[in-house]
N, C-alpha and C. Protein backbone atom coordinates (compact mmCIF):
# COMPACT_ATOMS: atom_id res chain seq x y z
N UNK A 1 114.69 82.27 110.38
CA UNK A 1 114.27 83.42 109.63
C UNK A 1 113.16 84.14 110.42
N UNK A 2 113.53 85.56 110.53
CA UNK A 2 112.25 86.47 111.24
C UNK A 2 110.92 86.83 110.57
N UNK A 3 109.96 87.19 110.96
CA UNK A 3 109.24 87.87 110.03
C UNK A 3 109.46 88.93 109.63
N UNK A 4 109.12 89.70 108.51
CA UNK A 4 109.09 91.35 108.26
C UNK A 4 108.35 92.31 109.72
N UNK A 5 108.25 93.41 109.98
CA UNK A 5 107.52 94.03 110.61
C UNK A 5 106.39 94.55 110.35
N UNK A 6 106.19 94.63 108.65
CA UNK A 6 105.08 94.30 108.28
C UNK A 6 103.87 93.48 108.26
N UNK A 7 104.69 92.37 108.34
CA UNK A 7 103.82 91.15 108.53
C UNK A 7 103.65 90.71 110.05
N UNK A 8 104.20 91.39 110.98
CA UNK A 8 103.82 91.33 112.66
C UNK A 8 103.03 91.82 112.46
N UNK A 9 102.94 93.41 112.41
CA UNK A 9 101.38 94.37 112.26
C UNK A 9 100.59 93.23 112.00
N UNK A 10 100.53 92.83 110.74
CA UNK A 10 99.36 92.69 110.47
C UNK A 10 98.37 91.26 111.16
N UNK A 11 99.24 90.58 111.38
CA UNK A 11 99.22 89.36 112.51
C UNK A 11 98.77 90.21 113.98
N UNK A 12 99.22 91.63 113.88
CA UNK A 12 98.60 92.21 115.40
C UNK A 12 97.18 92.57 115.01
N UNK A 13 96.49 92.96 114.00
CA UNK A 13 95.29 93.64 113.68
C UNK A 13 95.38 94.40 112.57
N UNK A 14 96.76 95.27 112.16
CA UNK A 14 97.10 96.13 111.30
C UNK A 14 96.50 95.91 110.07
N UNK A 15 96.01 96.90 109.41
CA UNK A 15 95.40 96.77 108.10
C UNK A 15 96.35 98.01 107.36
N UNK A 16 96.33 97.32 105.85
CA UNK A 16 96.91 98.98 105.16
C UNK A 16 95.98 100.11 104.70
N UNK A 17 96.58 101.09 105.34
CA UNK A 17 95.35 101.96 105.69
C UNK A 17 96.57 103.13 104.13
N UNK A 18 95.01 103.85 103.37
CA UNK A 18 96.19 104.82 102.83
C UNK A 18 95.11 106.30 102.69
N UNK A 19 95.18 107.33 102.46
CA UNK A 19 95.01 108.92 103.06
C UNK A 19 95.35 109.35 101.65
N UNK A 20 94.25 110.18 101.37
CA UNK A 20 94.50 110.94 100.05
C UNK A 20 94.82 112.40 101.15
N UNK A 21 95.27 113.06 101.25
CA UNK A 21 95.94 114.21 102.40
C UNK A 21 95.34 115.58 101.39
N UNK A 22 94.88 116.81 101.34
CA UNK A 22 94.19 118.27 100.26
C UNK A 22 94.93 118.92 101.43
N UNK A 23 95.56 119.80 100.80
CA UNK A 23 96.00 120.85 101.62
C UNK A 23 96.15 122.09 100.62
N UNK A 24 96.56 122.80 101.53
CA UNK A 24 96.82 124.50 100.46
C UNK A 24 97.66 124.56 100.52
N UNK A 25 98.13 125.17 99.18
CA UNK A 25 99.91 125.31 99.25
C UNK A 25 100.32 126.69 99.87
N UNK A 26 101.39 126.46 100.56
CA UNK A 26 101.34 128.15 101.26
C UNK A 26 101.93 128.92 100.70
N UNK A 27 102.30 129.04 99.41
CA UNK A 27 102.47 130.15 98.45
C UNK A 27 100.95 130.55 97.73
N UNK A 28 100.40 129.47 97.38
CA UNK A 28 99.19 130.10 96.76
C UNK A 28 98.15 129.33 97.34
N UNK A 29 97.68 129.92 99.02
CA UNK A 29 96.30 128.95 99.65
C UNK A 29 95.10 129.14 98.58
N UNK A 30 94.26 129.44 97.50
CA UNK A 30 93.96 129.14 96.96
C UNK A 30 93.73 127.83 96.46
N UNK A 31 95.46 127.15 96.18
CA UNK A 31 95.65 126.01 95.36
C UNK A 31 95.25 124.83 96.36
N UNK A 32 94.41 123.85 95.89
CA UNK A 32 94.77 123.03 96.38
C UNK A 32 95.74 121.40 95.58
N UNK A 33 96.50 121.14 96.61
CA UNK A 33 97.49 120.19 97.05
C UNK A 33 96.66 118.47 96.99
N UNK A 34 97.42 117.55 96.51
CA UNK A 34 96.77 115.93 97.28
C UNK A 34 98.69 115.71 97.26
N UNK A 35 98.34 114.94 98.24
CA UNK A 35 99.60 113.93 99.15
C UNK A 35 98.54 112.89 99.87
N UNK A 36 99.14 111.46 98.91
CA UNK A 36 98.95 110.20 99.22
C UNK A 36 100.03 109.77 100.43
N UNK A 37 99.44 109.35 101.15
CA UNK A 37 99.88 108.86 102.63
C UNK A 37 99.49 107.33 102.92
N UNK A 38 100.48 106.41 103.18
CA UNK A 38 100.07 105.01 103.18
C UNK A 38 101.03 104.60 104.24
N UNK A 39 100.15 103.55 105.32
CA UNK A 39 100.79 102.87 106.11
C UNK A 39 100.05 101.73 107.04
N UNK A 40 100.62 100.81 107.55
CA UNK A 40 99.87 100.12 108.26
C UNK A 40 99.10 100.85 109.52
N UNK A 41 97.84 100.38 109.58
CA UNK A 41 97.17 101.47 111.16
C UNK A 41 96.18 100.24 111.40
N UNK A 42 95.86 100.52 112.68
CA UNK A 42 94.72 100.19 113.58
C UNK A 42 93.23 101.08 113.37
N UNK A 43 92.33 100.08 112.42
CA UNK A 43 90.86 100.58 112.23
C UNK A 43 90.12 100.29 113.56
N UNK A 44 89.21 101.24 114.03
CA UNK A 44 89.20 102.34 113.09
C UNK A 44 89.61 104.15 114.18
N UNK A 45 90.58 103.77 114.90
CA UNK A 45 90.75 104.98 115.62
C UNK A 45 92.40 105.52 114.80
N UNK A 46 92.78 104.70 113.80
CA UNK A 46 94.07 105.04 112.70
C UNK A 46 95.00 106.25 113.86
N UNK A 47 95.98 105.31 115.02
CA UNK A 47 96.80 105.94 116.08
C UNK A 47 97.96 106.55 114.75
N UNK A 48 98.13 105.94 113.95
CA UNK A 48 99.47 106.04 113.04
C UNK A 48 98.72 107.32 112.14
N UNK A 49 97.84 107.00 111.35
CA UNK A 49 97.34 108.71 110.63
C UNK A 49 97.33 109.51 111.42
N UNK A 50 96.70 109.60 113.19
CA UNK A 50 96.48 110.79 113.53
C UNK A 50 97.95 111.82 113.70
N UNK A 51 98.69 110.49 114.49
CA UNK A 51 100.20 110.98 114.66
C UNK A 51 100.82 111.78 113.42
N UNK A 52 100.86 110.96 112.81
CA UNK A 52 101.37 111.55 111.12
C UNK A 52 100.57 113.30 111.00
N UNK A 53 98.99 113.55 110.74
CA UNK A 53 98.32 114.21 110.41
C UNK A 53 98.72 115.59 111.67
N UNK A 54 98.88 115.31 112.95
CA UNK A 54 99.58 116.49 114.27
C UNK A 54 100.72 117.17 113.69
N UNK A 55 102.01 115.95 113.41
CA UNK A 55 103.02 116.37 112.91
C UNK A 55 102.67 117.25 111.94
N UNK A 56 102.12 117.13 110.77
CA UNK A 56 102.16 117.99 109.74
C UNK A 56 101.22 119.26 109.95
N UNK A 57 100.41 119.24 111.13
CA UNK A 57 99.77 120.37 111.46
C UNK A 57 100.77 121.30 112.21
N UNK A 58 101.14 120.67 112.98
CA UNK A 58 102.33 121.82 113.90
C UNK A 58 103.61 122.14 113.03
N UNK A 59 104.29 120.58 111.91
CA UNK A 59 105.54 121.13 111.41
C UNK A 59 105.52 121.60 110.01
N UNK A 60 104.63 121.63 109.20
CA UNK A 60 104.57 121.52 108.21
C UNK A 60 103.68 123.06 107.72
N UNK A 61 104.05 123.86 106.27
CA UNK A 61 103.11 125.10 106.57
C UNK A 61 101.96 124.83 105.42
N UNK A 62 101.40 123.51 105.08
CA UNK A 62 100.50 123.67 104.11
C UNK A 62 99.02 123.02 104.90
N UNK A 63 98.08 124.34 104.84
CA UNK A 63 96.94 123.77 105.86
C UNK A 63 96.50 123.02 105.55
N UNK A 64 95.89 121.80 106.64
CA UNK A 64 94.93 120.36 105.66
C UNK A 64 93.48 121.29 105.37
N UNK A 65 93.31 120.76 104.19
CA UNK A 65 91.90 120.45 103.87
C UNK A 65 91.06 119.43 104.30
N UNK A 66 91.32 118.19 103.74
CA UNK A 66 90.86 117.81 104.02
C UNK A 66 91.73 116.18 103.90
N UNK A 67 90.82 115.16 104.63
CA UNK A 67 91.52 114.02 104.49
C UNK A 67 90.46 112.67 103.93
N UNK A 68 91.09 111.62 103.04
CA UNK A 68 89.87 110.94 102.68
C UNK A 68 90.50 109.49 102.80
N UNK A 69 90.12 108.30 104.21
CA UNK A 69 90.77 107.08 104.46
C UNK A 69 89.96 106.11 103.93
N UNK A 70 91.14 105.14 103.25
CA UNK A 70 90.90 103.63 102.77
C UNK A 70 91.50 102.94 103.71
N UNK A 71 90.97 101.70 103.93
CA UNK A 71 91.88 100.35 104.76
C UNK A 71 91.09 99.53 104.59
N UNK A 72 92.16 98.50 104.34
CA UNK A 72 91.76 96.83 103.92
C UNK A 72 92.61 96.29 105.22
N UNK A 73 92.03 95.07 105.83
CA UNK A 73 92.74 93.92 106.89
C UNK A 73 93.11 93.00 105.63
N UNK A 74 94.69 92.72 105.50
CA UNK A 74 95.11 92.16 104.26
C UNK A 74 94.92 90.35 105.19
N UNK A 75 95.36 90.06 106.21
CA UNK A 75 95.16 89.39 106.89
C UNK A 75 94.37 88.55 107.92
N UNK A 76 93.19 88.28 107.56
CA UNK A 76 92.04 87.81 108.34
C UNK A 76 91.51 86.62 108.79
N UNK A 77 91.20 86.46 110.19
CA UNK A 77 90.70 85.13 110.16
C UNK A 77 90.09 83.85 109.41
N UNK A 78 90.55 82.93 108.85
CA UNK A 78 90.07 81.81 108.02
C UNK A 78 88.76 81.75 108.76
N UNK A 79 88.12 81.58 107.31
CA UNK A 79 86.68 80.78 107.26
C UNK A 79 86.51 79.97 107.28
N UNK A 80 85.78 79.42 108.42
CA UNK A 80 85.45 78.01 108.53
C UNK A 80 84.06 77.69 107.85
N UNK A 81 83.71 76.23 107.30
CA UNK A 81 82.51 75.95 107.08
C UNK A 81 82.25 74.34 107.95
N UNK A 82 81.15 74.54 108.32
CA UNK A 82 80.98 73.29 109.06
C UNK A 82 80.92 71.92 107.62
N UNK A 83 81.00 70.96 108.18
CA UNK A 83 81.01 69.67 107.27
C UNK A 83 79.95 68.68 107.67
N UNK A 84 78.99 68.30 106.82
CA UNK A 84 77.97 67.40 107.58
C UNK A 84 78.37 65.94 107.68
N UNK A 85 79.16 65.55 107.17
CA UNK A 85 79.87 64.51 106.80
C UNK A 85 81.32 64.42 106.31
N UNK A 86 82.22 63.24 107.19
CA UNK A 86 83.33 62.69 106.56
C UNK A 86 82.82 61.32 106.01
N UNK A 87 84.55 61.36 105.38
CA UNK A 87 84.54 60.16 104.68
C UNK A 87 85.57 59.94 104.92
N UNK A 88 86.14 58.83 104.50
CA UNK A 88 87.67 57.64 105.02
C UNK A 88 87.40 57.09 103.79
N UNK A 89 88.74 57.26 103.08
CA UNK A 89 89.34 56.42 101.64
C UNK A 89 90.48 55.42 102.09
N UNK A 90 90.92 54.57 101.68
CA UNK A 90 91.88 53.51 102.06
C UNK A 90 92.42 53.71 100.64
């Protein structure tokens, strides 16, 4: 059995990162727009938001406002605690 590709990311560093996206609608720039955007990214230079955020600047006709990022590492190194003592049960 493979893993998901989800669960590689996150074994690579990947955290789920998610983007509340404000834009103007281009019938009425006045209005503003939210578009929730969620995906795994790399904190904190987010290669996957910026990509995403270009695209919709060059293909898309609703201007950003503005953008507001969350990310959690769902996956993180175990905590160790030191032990001052064992013991042996029989």
């Amino acid at each position: 059995m493979t893993a998901s590709i989800e669960f590689r990311k996150q074994l690579d560093g990947y955290g789920l990162t998610t983007a509340e996206i404000l834009y103007h609608m281009p019938d009425h720039p006045a209005l503003l727009q939210s578009y929730i955007w969620q995906e795994y990214d790399l904190f904190p230079e987010f290669p996957v938001l910026h990509k995403f955020l270009d695209f919709w600047a060059h293909k898309l006709d609703g201007v950003l406002h503005s953008v507001t990022v969350g990310h959690a590492r769902l996956i993180r190194p175990a905590e160790l605690k030191a032990v001052g003592a064992s013991f042996k049960l029989n």
